[in-house]
Protein backbone atom coordinates (compact mmCIF):
# COMPACT_ATOMS: atom_id res chain seq x y z
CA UNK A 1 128.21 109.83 88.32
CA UNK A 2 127.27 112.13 91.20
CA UNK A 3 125.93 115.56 90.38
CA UNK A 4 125.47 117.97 93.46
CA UNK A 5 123.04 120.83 93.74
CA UNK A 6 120.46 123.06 95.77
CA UNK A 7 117.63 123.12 93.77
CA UNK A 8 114.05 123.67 95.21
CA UNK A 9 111.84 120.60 93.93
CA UNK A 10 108.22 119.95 94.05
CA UNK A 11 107.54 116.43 95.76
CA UNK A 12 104.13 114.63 96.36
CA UNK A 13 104.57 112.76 100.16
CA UNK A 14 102.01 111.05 102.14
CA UNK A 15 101.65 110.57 105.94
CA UNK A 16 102.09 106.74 107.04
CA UNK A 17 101.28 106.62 110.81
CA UNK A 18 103.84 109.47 112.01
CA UNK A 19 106.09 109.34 109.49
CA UNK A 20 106.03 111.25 105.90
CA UNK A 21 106.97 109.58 102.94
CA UNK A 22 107.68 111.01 99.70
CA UNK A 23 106.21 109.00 96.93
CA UNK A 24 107.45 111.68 93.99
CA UNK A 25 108.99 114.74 92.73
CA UNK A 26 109.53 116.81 89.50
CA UNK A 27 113.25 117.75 88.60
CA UNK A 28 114.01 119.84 85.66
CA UNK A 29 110.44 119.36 84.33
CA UNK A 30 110.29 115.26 84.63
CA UNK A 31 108.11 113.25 87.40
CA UNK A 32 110.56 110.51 89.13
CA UNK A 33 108.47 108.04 91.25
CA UNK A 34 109.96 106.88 94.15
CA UNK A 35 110.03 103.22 94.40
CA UNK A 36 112.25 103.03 97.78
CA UNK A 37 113.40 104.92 100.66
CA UNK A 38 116.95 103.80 101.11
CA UNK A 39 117.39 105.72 104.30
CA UNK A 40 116.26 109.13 106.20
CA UNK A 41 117.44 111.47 109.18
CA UNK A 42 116.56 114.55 110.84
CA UNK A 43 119.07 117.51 111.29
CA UNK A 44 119.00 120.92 112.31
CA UNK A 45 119.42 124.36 111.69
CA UNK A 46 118.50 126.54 114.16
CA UNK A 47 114.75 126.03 115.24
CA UNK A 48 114.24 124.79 112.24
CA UNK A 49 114.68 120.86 111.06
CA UNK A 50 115.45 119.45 107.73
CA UNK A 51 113.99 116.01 107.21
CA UNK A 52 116.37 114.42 104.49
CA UNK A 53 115.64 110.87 102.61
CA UNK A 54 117.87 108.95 100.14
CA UNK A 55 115.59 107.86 97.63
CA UNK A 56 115.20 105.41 94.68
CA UNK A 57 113.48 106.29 91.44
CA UNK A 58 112.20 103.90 88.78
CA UNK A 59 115.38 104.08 86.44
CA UNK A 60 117.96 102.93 89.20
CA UNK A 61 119.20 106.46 90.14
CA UNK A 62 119.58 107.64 93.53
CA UNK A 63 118.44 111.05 94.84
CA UNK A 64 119.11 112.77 98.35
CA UNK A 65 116.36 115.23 98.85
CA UNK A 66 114.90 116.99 102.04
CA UNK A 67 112.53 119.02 103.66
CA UNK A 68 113.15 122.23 105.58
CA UNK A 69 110.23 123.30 108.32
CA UNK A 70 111.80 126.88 108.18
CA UNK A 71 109.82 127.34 104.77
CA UNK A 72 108.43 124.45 104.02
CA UNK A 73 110.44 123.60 100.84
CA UNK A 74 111.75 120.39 99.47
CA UNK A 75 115.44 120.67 98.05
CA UNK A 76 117.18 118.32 96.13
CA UNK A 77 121.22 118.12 96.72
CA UNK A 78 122.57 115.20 95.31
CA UNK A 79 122.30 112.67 92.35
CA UNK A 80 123.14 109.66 92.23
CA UNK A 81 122.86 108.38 88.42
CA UNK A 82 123.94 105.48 86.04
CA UNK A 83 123.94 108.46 83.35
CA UNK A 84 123.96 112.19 82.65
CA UNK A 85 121.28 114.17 85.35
C-alpha cells in the first residue's frame, strides 16, 4: 500500500564526510530506525533546496522523506508499507 502525505517529522541524521545521513525519525508518535538509504537527490525551490532520501526502516517499509534548507524541517511524503501506516 502507498499512503501519501506532508507531514513535518522529527529525524535524528549524522554527517558522514559531506554527506548527511538520516539514521531515524518519529511518525505519529513511533521511532523507525533506518536500516538503508535506498536512494537520495537534491531539488529546488527557489533559493532554497530540499534534500530528499528513500529510506528503509526495520519492518520492511519504505519511506520518502526530505529536508528543506528554507526552514530547516524534515517532511515525510510518502509510505511505502506491507500494511496499514
Amino acid at each position: 500500500m502507498v499512503f501519501e502525505t506532508k507531514e513535518a517529522i522529527s529525524v535524528s541524521a549524522v554527517f558522514k564526510g559531506l554527506q548527511l545521513r538520516p539514521t531515524a525519525f518519529v511518525w505519529n508518535g513511533r521511532k523507525h530506525k533506518i536500516i538503508s538509504i535506498l536512494g537520495s537527490f537534491r531539488s529546488r525551490k527557489g533559493e532554497f533546496h530540499h534534500y530528499h532520501y528513500a529510506v528503509k526502516v526495520q519492518n520492511g517499509d519504505i519511506y520518502e522523506i526530505y529536508l528543506s534548507t528554507e526552514d530547516m524541517s524534515w517532511n515525510l511524503v510518502r509510505v511505502h508499507s506491507q500494511g496499514d501506516p
